[in-house]
N, C-alpha and C. Protein backbone atom coordinates (compact mmCIF):
# COMPACT_ATOMS: atom_id res chain seq x y z
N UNK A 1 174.44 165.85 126.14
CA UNK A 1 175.20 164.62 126.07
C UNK A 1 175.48 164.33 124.59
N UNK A 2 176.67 164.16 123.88
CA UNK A 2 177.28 163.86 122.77
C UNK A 2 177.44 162.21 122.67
N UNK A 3 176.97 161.56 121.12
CA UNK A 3 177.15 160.83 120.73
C UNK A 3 178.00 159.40 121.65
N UNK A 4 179.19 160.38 121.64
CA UNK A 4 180.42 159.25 122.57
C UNK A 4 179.49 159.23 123.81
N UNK A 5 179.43 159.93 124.61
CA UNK A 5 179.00 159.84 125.98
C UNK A 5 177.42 158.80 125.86
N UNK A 6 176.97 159.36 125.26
CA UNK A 6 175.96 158.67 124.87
C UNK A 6 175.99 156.57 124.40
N UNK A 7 177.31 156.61 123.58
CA UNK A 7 177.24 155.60 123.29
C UNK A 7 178.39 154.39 124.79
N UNK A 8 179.03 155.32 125.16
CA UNK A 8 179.67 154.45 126.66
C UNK A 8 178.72 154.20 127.87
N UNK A 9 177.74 155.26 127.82
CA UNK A 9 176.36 154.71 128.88
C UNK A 9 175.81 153.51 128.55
N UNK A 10 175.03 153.62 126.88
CA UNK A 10 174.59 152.31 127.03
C UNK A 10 175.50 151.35 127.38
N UNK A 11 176.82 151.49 127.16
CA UNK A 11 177.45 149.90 127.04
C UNK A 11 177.73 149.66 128.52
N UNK A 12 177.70 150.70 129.57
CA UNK A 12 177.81 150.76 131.12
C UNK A 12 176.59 150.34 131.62
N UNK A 13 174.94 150.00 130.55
CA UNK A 13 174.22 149.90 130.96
C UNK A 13 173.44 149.86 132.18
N UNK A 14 173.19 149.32 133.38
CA UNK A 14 172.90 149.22 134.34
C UNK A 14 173.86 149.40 135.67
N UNK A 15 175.31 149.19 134.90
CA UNK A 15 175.93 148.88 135.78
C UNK A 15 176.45 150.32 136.27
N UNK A 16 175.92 151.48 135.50
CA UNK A 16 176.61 152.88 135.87
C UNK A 16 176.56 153.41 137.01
N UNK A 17 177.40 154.26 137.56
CA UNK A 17 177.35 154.87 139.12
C UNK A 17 177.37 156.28 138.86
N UNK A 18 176.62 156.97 139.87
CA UNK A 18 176.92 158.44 140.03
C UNK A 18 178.65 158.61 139.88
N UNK A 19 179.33 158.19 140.26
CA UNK A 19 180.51 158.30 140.11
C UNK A 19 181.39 158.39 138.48
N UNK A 20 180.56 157.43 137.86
CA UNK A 20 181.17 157.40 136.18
C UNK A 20 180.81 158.08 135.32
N UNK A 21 180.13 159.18 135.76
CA UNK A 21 179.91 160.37 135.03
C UNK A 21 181.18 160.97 134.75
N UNK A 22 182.14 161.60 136.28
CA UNK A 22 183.52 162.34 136.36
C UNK A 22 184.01 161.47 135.50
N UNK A 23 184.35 159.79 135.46
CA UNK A 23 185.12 158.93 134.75
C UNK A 23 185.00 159.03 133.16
N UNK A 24 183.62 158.62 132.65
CA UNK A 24 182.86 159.40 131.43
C UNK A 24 183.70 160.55 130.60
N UNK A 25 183.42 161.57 131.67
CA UNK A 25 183.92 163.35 130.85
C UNK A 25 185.50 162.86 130.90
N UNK A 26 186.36 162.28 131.61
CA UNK A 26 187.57 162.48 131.72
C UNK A 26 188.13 161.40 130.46
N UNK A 27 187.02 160.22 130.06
CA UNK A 27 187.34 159.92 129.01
C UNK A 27 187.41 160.49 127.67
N UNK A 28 186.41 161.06 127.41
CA UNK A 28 185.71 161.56 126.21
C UNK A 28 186.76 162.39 126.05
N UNK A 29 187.44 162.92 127.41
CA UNK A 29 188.45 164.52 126.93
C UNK A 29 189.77 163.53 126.43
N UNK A 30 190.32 162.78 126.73
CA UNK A 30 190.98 161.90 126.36
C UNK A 30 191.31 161.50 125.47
N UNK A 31 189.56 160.91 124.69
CA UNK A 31 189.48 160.63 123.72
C UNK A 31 190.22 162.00 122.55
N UNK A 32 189.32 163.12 123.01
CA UNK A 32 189.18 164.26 122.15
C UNK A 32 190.97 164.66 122.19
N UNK A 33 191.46 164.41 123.24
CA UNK A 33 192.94 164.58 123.02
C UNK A 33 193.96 164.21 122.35
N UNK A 34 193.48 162.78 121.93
CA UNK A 34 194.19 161.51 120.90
C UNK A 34 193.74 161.95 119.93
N UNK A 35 192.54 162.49 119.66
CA UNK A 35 192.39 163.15 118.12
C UNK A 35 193.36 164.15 117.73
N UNK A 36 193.35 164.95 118.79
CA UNK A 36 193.79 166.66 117.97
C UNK A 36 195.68 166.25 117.57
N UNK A 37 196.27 165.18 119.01
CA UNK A 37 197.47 164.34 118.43
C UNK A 37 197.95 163.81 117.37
N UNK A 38 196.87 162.93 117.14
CA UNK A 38 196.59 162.36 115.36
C UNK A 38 196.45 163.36 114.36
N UNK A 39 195.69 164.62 114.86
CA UNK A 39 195.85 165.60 113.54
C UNK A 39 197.48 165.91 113.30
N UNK A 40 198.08 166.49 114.44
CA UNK A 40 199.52 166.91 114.83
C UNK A 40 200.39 166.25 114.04
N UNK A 41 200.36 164.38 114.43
CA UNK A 41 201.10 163.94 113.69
C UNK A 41 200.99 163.74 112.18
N UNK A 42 199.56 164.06 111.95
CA UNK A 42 199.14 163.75 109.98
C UNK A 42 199.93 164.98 109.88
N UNK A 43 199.85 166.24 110.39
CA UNK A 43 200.43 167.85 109.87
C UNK A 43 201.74 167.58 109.36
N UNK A 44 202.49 167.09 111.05
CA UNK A 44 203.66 167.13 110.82
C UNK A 44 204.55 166.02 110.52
N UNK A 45 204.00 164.89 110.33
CA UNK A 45 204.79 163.49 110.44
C UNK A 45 205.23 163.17 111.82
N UNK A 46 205.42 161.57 111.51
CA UNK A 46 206.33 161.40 112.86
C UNK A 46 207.73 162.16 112.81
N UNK A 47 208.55 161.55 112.10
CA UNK A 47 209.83 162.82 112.27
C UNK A 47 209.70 163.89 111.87
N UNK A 48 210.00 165.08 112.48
CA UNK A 48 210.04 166.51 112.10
C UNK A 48 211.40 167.09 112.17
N UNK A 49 211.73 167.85 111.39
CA UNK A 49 212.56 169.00 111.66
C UNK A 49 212.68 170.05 113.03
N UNK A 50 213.47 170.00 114.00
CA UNK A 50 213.37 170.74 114.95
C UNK A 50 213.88 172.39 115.05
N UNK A 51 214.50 172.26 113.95
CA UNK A 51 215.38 173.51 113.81
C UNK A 51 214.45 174.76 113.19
N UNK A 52 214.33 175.58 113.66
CA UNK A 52 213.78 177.25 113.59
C UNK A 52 214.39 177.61 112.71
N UNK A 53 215.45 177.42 111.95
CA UNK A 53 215.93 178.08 110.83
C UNK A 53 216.54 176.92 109.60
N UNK A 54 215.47 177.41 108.63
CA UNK A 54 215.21 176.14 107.46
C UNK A 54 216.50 176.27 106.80
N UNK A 55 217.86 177.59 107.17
CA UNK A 55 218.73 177.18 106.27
C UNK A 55 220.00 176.11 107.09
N UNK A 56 219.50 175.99 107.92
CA UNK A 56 220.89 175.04 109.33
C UNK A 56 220.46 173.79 108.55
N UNK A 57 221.53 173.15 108.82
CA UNK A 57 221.04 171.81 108.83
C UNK A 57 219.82 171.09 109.23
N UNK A 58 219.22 170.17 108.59
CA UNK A 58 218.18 169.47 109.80
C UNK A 58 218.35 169.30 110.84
N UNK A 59 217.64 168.79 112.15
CA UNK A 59 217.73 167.85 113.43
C UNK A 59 216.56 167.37 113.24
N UNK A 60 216.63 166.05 112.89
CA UNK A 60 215.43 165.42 113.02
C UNK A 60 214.92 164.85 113.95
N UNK A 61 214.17 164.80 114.26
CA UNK A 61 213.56 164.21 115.66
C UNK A 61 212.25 163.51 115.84
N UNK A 62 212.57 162.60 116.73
CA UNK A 62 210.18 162.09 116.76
C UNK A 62 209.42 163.02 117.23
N UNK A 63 208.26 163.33 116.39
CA UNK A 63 207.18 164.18 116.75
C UNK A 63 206.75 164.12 118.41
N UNK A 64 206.87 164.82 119.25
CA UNK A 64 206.06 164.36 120.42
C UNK A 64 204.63 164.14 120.55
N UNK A 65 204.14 164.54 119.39
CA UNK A 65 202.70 164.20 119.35
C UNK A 65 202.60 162.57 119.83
N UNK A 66 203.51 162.32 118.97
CA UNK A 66 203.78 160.22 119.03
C UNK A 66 203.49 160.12 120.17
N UNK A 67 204.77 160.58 121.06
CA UNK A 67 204.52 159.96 122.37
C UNK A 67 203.21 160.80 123.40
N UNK A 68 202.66 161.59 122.75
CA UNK A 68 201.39 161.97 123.22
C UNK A 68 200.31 160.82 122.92
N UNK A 69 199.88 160.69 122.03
CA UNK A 69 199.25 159.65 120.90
C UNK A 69 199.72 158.30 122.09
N UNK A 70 200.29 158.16 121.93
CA UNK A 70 200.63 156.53 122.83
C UNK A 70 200.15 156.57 124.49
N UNK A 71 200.71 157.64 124.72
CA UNK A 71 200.29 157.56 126.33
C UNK A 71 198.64 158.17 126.65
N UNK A 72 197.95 158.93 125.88
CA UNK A 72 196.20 158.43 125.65
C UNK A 72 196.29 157.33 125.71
N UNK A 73 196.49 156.09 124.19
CA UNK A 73 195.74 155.06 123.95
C UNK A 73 195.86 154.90 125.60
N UNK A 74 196.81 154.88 126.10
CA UNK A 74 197.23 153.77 127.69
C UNK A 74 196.32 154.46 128.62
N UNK A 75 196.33 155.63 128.86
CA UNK A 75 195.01 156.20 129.56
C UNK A 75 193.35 155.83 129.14
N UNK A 76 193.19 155.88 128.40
CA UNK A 76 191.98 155.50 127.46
C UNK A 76 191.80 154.28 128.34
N UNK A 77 192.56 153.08 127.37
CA UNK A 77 192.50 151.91 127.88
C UNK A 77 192.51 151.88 129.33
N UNK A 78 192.94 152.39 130.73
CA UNK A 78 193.18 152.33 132.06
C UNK A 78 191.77 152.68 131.99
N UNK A 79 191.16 154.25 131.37
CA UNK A 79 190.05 154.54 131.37
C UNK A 79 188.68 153.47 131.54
N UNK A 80 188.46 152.58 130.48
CA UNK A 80 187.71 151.53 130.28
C UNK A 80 188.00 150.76 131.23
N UNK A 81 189.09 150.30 132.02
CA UNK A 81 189.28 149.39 133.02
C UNK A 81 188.90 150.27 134.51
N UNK A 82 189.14 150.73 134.19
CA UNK A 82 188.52 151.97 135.99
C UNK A 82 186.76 152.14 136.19
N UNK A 83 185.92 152.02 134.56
CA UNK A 83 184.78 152.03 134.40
C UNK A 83 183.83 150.67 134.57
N UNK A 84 184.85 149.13 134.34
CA UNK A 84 184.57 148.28 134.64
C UNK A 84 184.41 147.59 133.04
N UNK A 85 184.60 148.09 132.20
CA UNK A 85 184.42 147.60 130.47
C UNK A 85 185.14 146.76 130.40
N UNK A 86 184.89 145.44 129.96
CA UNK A 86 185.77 144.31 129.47
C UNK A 86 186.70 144.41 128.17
N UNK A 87 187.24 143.93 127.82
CA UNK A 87 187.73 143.76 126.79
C UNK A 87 186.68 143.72 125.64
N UNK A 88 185.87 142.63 125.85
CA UNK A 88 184.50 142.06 124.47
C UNK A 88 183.70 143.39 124.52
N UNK A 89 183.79 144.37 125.86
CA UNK A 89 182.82 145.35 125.50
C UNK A 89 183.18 146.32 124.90
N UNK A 90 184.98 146.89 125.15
CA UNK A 90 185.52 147.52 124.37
C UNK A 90 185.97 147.39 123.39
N UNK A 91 185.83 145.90 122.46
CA UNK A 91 185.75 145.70 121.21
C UNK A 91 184.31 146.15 120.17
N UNK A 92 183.27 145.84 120.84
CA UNK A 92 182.14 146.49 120.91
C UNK A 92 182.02 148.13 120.64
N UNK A 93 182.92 148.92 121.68
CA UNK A 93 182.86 149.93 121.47
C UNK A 93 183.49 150.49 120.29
N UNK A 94 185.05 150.07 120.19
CA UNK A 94 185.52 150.95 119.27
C UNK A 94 184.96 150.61 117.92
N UNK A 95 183.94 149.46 117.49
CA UNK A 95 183.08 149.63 116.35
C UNK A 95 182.28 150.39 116.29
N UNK A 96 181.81 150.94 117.56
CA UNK A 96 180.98 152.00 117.54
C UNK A 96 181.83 153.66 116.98
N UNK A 97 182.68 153.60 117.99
CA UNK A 97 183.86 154.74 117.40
C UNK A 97 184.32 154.84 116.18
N UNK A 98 184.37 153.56 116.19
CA UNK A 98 185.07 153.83 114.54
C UNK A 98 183.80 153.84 113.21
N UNK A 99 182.52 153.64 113.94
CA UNK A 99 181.63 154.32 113.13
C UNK A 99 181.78 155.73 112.83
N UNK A 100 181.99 156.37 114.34
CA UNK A 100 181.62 158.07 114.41
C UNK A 100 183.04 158.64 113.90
N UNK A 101 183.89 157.78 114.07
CA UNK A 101 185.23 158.08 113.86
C UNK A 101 185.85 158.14 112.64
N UNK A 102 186.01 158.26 111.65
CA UNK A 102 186.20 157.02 110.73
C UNK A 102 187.89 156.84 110.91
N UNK A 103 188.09 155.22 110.55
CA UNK A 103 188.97 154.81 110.44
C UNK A 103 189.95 155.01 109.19
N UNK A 104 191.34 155.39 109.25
CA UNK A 104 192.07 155.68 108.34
C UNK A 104 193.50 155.05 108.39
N UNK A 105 194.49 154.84 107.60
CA UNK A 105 196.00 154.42 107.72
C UNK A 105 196.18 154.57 108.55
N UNK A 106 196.31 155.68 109.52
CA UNK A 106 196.91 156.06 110.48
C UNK A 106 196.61 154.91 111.93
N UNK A 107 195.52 154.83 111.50
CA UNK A 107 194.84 153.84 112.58
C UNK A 107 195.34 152.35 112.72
N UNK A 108 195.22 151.99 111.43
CA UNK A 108 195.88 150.75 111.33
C UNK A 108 197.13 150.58 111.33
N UNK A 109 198.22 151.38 111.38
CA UNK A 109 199.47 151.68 111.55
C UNK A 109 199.50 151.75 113.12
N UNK A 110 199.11 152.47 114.02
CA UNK A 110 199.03 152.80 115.36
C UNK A 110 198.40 151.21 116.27
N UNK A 111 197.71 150.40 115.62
CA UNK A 111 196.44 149.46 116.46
C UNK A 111 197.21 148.34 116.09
């Protein structure tokens, strides 16, 4: 059991079910999915170049990472509401996250 998993039990404290384990892992992967997005978009920016050949013109376009990145947070968040987490507890949490996490521009730009 990893840190995250570790730290959404306690806050499920008593109230956990055999069932929020599956809910649990499907977060955490979630979670871990909005990360590798956020790397994507630090790599590449939100707008990128779409074009395969650097001497054409540009086509610029929004990163789809973005709209990857956005539709987590909304899963995430559904996530915490399917587990029974309030709002005050998931404020709670992401201080915890953003302990393990650390917080950067990107974050405060996105939140």
């Amino acid at each position: 059991m990893n840190r995250l998993e570790k730290n959404i039990r306690e806050l499920l404290g008593e109230r956990i079910t055999a069932t929020d384990s599956v809910l649990i892992k499907e977060l955490i992967y979630k979670i871990t999915l909005q990360k590798k997005a956020k790397a994507l978009i630090k790599k590449d920016g939100i707008i990128m170049n779409s074009r395969r050949d650097d001497a054409a013109r540009p086509y610029w376009q929004r990163n789809p990472a973005v709209t990857i990145y956005q539709e987590l947070d909304k899963a995430i968040k559904d996530s915490f509401i399917r587990l029974g987490i309030t709002i005050a507890e998931r404020e709670k949490f992401n201080k915890q996250k953003i302990a393990e996490i650390e917080e950067d521009e990107f974050d405060q730009d996105f939140n």
